[in-house]
Protein backbone atom coordinates (compact mmCIF):
# COMPACT_ATOMS: atom_id res chain seq x y z
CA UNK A 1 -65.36 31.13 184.89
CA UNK A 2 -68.48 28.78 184.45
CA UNK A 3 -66.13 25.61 184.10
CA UNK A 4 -64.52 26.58 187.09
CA UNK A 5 -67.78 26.69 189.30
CA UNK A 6 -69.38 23.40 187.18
CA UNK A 7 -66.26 21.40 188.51
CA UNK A 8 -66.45 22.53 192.01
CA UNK A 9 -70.35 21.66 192.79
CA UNK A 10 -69.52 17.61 192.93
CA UNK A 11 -66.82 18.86 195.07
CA UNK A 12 -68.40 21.13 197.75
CA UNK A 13 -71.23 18.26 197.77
CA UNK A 14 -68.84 15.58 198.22
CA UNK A 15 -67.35 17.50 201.00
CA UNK A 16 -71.13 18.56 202.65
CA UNK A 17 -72.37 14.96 202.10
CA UNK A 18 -68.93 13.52 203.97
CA UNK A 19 -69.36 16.50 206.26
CA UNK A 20 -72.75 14.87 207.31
CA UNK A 21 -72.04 11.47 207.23
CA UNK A 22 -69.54 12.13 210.12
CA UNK A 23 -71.53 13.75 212.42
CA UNK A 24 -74.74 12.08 211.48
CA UNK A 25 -74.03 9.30 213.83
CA UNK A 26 -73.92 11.26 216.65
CA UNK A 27 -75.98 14.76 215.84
CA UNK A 28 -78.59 14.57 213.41
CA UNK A 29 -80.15 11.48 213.97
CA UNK A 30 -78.09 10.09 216.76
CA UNK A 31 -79.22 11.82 219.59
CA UNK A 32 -80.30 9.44 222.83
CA UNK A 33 -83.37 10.41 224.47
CA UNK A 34 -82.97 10.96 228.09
CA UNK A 35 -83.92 7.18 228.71
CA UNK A 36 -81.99 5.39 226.17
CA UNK A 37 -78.67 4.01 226.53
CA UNK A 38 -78.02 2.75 223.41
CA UNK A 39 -79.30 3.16 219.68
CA UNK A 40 -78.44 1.46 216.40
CA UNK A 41 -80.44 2.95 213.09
CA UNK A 42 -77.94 1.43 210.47
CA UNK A 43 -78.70 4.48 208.34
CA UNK A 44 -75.39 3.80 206.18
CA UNK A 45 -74.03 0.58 207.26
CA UNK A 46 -73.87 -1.76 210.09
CA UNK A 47 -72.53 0.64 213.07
CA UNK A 48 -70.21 -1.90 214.41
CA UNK A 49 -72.85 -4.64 214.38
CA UNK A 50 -72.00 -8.09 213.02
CA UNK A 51 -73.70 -11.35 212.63
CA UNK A 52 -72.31 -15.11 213.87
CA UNK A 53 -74.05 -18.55 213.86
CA UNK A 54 -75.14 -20.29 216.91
CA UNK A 55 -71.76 -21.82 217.15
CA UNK A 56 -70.39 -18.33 217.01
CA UNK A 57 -68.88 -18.50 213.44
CA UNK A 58 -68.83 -15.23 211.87
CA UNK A 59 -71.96 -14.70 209.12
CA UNK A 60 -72.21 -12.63 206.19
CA UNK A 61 -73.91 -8.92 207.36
CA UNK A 62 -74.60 -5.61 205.83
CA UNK A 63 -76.40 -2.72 206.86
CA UNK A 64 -77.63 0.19 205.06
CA UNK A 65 -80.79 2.35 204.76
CA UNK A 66 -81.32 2.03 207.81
CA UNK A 67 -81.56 -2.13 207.90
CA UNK A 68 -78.99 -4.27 208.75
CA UNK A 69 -79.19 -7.12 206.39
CA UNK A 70 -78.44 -11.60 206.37
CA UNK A 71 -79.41 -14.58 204.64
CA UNK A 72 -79.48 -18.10 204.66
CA UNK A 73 -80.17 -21.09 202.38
CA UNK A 74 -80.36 -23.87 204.70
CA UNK A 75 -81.50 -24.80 208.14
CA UNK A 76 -78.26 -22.76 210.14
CA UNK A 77 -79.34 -20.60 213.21
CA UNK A 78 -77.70 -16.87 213.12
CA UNK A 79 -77.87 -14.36 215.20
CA UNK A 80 -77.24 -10.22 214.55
CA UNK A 81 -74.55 -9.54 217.53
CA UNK A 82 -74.17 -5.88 218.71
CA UNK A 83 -72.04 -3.12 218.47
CA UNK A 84 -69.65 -2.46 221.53
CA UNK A 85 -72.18 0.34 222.62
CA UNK A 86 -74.55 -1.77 223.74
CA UNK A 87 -71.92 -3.29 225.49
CA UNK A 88 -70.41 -2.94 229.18
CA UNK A 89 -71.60 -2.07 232.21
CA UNK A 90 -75.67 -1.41 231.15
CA UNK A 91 -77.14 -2.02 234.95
CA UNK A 92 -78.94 0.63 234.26
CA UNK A 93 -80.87 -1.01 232.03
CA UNK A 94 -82.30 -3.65 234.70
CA UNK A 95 -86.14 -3.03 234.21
CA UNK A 96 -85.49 -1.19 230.92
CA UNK A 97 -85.99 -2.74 227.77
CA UNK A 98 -84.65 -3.81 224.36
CA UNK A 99 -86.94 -3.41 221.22
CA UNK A 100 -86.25 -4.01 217.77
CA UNK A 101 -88.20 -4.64 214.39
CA UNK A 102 -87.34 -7.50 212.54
CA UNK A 103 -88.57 -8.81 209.35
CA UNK A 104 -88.43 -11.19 206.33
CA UNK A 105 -88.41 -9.95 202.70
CA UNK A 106 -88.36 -13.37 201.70
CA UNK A 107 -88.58 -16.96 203.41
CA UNK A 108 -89.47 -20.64 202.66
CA UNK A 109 -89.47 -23.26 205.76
CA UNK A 110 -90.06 -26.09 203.37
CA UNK A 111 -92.93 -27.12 204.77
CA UNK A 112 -91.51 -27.86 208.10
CA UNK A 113 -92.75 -24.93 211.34
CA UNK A 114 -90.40 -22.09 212.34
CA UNK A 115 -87.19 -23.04 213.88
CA UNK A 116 -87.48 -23.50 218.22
CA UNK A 117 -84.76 -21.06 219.19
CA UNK A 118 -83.56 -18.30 221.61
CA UNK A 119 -84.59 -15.29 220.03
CA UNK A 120 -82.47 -13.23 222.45
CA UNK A 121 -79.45 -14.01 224.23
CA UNK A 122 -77.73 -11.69 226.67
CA UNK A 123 -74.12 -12.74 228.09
CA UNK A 124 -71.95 -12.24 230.93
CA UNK A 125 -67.88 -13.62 229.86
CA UNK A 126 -66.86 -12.42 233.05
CA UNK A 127 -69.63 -14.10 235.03
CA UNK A 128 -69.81 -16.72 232.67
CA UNK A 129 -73.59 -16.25 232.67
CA UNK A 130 -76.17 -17.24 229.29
CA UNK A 131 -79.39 -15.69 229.19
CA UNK A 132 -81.98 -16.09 226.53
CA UNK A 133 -85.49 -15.16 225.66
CA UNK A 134 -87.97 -17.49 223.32
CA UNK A 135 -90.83 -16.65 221.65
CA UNK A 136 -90.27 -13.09 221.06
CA UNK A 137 -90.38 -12.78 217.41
CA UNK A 138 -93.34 -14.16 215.59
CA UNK A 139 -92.75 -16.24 212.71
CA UNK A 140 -94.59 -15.83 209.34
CA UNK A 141 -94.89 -12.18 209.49
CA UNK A 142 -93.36 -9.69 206.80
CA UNK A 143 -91.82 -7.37 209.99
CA UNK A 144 -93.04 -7.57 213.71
CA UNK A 145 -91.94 -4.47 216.43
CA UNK A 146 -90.85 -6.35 219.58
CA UNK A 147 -90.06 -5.46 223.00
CA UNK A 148 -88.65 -7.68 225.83
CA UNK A 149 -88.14 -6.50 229.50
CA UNK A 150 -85.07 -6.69 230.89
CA UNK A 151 -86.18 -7.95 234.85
CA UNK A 152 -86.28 -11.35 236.43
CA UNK A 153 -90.20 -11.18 235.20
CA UNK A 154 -89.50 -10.69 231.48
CA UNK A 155 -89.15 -14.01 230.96
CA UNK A 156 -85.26 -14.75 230.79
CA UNK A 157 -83.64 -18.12 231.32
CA UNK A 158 -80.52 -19.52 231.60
CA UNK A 159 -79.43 -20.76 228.48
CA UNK A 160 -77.18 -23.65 230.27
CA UNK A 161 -79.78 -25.17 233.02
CA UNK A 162 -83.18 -23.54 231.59
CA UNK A 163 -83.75 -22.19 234.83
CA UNK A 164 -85.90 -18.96 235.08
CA UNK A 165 -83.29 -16.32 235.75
CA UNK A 166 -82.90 -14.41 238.82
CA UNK A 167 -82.75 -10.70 239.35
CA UNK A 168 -79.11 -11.26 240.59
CA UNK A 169 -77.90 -13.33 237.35
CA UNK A 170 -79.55 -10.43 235.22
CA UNK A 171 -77.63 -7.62 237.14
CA UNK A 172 -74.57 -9.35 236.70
CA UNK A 173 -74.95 -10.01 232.72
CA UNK A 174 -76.20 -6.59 232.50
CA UNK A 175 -73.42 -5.06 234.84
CA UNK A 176 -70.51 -6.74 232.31
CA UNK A 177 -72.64 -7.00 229.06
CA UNK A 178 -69.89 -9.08 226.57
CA UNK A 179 -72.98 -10.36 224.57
CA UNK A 180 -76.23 -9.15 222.86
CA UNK A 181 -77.71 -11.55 220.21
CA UNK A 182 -81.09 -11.54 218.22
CA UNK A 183 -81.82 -13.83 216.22
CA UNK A 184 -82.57 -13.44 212.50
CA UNK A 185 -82.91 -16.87 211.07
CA UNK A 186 -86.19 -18.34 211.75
CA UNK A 187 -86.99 -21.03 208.84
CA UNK A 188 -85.14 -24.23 207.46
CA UNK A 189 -85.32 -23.34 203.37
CA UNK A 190 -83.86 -19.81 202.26
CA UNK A 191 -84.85 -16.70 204.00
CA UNK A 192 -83.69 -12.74 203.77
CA UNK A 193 -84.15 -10.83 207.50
CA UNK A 194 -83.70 -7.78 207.96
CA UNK A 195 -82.87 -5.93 211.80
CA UNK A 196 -84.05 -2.29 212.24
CA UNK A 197 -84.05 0.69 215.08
CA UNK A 198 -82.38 -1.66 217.86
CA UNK A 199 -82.76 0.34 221.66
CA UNK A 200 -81.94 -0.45 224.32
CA UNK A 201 -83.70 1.74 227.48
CA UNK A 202 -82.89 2.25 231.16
CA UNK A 203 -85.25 0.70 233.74
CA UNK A 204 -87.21 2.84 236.44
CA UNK A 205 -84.30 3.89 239.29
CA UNK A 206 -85.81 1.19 241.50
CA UNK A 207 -84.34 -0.14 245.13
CA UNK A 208 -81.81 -2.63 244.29
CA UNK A 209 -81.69 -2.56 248.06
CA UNK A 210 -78.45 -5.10 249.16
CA UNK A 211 -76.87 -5.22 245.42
CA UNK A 212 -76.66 -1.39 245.49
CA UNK A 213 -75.91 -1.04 248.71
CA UNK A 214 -72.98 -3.22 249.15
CA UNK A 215 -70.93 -3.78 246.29
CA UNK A 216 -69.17 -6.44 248.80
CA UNK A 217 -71.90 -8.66 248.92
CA UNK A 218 -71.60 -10.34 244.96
CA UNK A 219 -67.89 -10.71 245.90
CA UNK A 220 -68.86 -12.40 248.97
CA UNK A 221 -71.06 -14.62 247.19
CA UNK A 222 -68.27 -15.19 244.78
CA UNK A 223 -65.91 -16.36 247.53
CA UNK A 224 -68.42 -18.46 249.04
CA UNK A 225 -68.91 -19.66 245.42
CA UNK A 226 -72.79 -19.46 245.92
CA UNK A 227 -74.94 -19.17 242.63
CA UNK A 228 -77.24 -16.26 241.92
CA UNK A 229 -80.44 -17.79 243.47
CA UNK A 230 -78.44 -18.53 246.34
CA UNK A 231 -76.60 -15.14 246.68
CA UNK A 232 -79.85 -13.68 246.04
CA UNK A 233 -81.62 -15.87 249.03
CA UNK A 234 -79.29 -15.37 251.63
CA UNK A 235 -78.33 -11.34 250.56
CA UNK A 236 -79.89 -10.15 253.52
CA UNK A 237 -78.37 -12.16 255.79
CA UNK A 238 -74.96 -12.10 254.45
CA UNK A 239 -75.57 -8.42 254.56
CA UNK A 240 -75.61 -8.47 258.17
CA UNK A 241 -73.06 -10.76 259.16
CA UNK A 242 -70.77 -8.46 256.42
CA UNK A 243 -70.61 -6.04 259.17
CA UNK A 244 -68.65 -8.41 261.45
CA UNK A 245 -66.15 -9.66 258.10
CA UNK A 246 -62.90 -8.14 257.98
CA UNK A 247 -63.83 -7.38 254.23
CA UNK A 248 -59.40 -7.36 253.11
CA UNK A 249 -58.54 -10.20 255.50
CA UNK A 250 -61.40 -12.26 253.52
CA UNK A 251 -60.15 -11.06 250.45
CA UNK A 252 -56.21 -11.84 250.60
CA UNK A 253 -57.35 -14.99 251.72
CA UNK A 254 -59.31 -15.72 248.53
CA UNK A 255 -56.57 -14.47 246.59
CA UNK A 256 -54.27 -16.70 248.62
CA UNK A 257 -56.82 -19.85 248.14
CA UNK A 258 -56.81 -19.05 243.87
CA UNK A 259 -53.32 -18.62 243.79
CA UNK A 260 -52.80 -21.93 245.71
CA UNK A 261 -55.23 -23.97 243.98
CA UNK A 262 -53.27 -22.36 240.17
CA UNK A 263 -50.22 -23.99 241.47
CA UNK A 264 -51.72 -26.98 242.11
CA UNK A 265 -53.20 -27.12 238.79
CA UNK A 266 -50.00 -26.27 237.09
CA UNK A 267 -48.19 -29.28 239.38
CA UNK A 268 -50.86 -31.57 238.47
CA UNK A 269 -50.18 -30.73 234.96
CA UNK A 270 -46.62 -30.93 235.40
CA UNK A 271 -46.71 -34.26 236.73
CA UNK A 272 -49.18 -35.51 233.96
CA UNK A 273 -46.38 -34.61 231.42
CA UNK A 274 -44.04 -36.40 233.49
CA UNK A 275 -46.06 -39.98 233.37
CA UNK A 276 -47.01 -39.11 229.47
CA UNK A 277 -43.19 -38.80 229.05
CA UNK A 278 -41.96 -42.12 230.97
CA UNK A 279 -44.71 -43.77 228.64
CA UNK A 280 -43.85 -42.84 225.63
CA UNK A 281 -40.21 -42.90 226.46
CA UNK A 282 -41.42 -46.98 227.60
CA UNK A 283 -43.14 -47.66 224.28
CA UNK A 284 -40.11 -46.21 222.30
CA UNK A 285 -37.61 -48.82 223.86
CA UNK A 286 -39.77 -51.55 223.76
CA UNK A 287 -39.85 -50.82 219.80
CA UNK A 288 -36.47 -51.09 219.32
């Protein structure tokens, strides 16, 4: 009957609108282009993005309507930290880029200018490599579109020594990607920022000539504990004397050398526990 068909429209919607929701992610609107390698559009929430202070305390975030949403009412620095799929091994973005809009519905710097920070940081855990990006995001604008290059010319530096980074530091942060930050607090009073259509694109296939070559030469470099402008410096060279290296031999003798020097370490320690010990042990029978 009519009740019968009245009760079962919020149904079938219910079910067409969770229907959609499910695959909307990945079919409807989630569909790379051919050069992008990763998309966020926080259409319903915050896709696996969250936000964290500079200190890397977790921050308040929500995302919806395609924004993904913070605030502030003081002077902290907060960044909006991506979702694992911009994550991982993104060499291919080396030459690519990484654009984003970001805006302000509301903001008060209390007189004082915008806040100097990185706007963008990209990490490396496993390389233990920093890499940020100033002056990206203009202050005292409603919403600004921004693009940043990801190449040794884009403007990158190391977050530690301020060094302009080299084209072999960004491989390797792009290669093991644990970290992709952008900034969204820019002023010292109250502000609410907003993050929107985040992508991240692959570079033109260029010539990574010796670091796609020979995957042996960044280990070799890591043996011979030489940085990224030095690895990158003597690459050519290293690529030629590779061919005379027993590439296993050098190997199981690095693994040898690590293991050797952990043991040490854990003897060292040992014997620091040992004198910490007799110390106390000293003071104790001295009190009584």
């Amino acid at each position: 009957g009519n009740g019968m068909r009245a009760a079962s429209y919020p149904l079938l919607i219910g079910i067409i609108l969770a229907a959609l929701a499910s695959v909307s992610s990945q079919k409807f609107f989630g569909e790379l282009e051919e050069n992008q390698l990763a998309r966020s559009r926080f259409l319903w929430d915050a896709e696996g993005w969250n936000c964290s202070t500079k200190d890397g305390a977790l921050w308040p975030v929500s995302g919806e309507l395609q924004q993904l949403k913070s605030s502030d009412d003081d002077d902290t620095i907060w960044y909006y930290t991506a979702s694992a799929e911009f994550l991982g091994n993104k060499v291919e973005a080396y030459g690519g880029t990484i654009s984003f809009t970001l805006g302000h519905s509301e903001y008060n710097s209390l007189g004082l200018g915008a806040q100097e920070e990185y706007d963008i940081i990209i990490g490396s855990k496993i390389y233990n490599i920093s890499l940020g990006h100033m002056h990206i995001v203009p202050p005292w604008v409603t919403s600004s579109e921004n693009v940043v290059e990801l190449s040794e010319d884009g403007g990158w530096v190391d977050t530690e020594t301020g060094e302009s980074a080299s084209r072999l530091a960004i491989l390797r942060t792009l290669s093991t990607l644990t970290d992709l930050k952008i900034r969204g607090s820019y002023y010292h009073g109250h502000e609410y920022s907003f993050i929107r259509d985040v992508i991240l694109t692959k570079g033109v296939k260029q010539d990574l000539a010796w670091i796609r070559n020979d995957a042996h030469i960044d280990e070799l470099c890591r043996a011979l504990k030489l940085n990224a402008h030095a690895c990158e410096h003597y690459g050519v060279h290293l690529m030629k004397a590779l061919q005379k290296v027993n590439m296993n031999k050098l190997r199981a003798e690095y693994t040898a050398l690590m293991r050797k020097r952990k043991e040490n370490d854990a003897q060292e320690e040992e014997r620091r526990l040992a004198i910490e010990k007799q110390l106390q042990d000293e003071q104790e029978a001295a009190l009584l």
